[in-house]
Protein backbone atom coordinates (compact mmCIF):
# COMPACT_ATOMS: atom_id res chain seq x y z
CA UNK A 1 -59.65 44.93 242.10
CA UNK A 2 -60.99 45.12 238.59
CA UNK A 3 -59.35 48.33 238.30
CA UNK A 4 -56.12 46.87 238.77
CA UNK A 5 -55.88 43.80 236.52
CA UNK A 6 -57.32 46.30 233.97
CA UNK A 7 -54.05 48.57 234.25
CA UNK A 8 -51.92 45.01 234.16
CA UNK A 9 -53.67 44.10 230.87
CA UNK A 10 -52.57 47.87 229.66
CA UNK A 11 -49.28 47.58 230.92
CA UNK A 12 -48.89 44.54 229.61
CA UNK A 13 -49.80 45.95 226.16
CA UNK A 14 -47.09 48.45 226.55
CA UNK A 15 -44.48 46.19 227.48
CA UNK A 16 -44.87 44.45 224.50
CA UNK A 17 -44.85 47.39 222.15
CA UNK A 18 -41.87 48.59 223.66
CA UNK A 19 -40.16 45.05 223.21
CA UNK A 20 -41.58 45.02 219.97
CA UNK A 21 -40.01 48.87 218.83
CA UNK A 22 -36.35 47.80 220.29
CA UNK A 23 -36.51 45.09 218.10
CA UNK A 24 -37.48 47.20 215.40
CA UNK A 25 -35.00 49.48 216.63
CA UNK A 26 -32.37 46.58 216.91
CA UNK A 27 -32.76 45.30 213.50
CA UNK A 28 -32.21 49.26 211.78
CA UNK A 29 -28.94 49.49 214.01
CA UNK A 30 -27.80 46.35 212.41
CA UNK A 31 -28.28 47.35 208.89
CA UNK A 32 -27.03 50.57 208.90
CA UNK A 33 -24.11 49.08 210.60
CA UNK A 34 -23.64 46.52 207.86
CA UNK A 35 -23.85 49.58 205.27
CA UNK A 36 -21.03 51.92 207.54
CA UNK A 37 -18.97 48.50 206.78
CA UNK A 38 -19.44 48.01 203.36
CA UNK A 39 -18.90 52.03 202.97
CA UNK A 40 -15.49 51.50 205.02
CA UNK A 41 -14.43 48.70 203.22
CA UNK A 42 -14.91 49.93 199.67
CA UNK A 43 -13.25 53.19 199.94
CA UNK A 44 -10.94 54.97 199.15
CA UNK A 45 -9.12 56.46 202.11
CA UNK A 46 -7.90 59.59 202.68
CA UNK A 47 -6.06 59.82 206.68
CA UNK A 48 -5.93 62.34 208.72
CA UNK A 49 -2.81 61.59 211.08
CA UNK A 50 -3.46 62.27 214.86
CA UNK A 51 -1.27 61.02 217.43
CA UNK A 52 -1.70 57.47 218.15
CA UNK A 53 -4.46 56.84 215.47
CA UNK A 54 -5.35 58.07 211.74
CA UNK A 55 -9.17 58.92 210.17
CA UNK A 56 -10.37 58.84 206.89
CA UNK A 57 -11.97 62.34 206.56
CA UNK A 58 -14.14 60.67 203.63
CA UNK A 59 -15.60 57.75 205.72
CA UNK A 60 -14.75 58.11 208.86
CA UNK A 61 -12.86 54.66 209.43
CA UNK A 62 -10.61 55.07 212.22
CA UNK A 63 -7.14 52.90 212.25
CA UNK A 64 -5.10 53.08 215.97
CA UNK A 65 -1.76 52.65 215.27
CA UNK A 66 0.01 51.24 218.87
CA UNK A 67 1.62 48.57 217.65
């Protein structure tokens, strides 16, 4: 029995480093999303015209266009 509330306690542990690095991981997503935004919005575009939709080939900012 000892055995087995040991491996809980260890579990446990990694549980809550795991929670602990998708936070982390959470938190990195968000900023570099923030700076794809700010990159988007301050550019300069230059499109690429596919059907249905246009890219900027400088920062990637896609635009549909089904109106």
């Amino acid at each position: 029995m000892d055995q087995l509330y040991i491996n809980k306690d260890r579990e446990s542990l990694v549980v809550e480093e795991l929670q602990e690095e998708v936070k982390r991981l959470k938190e990195n997503i968000n900023q570099l999303e923030q700076q794809i935004h700010y990159i988007q919005k301050n550019c300069k575009h230059v499109f690429l015209e596919f059907e249905g939709f246009r890219k900027c080939i400088k920062c990637q900012k896609i635009d549909v266009q089904y109106y």
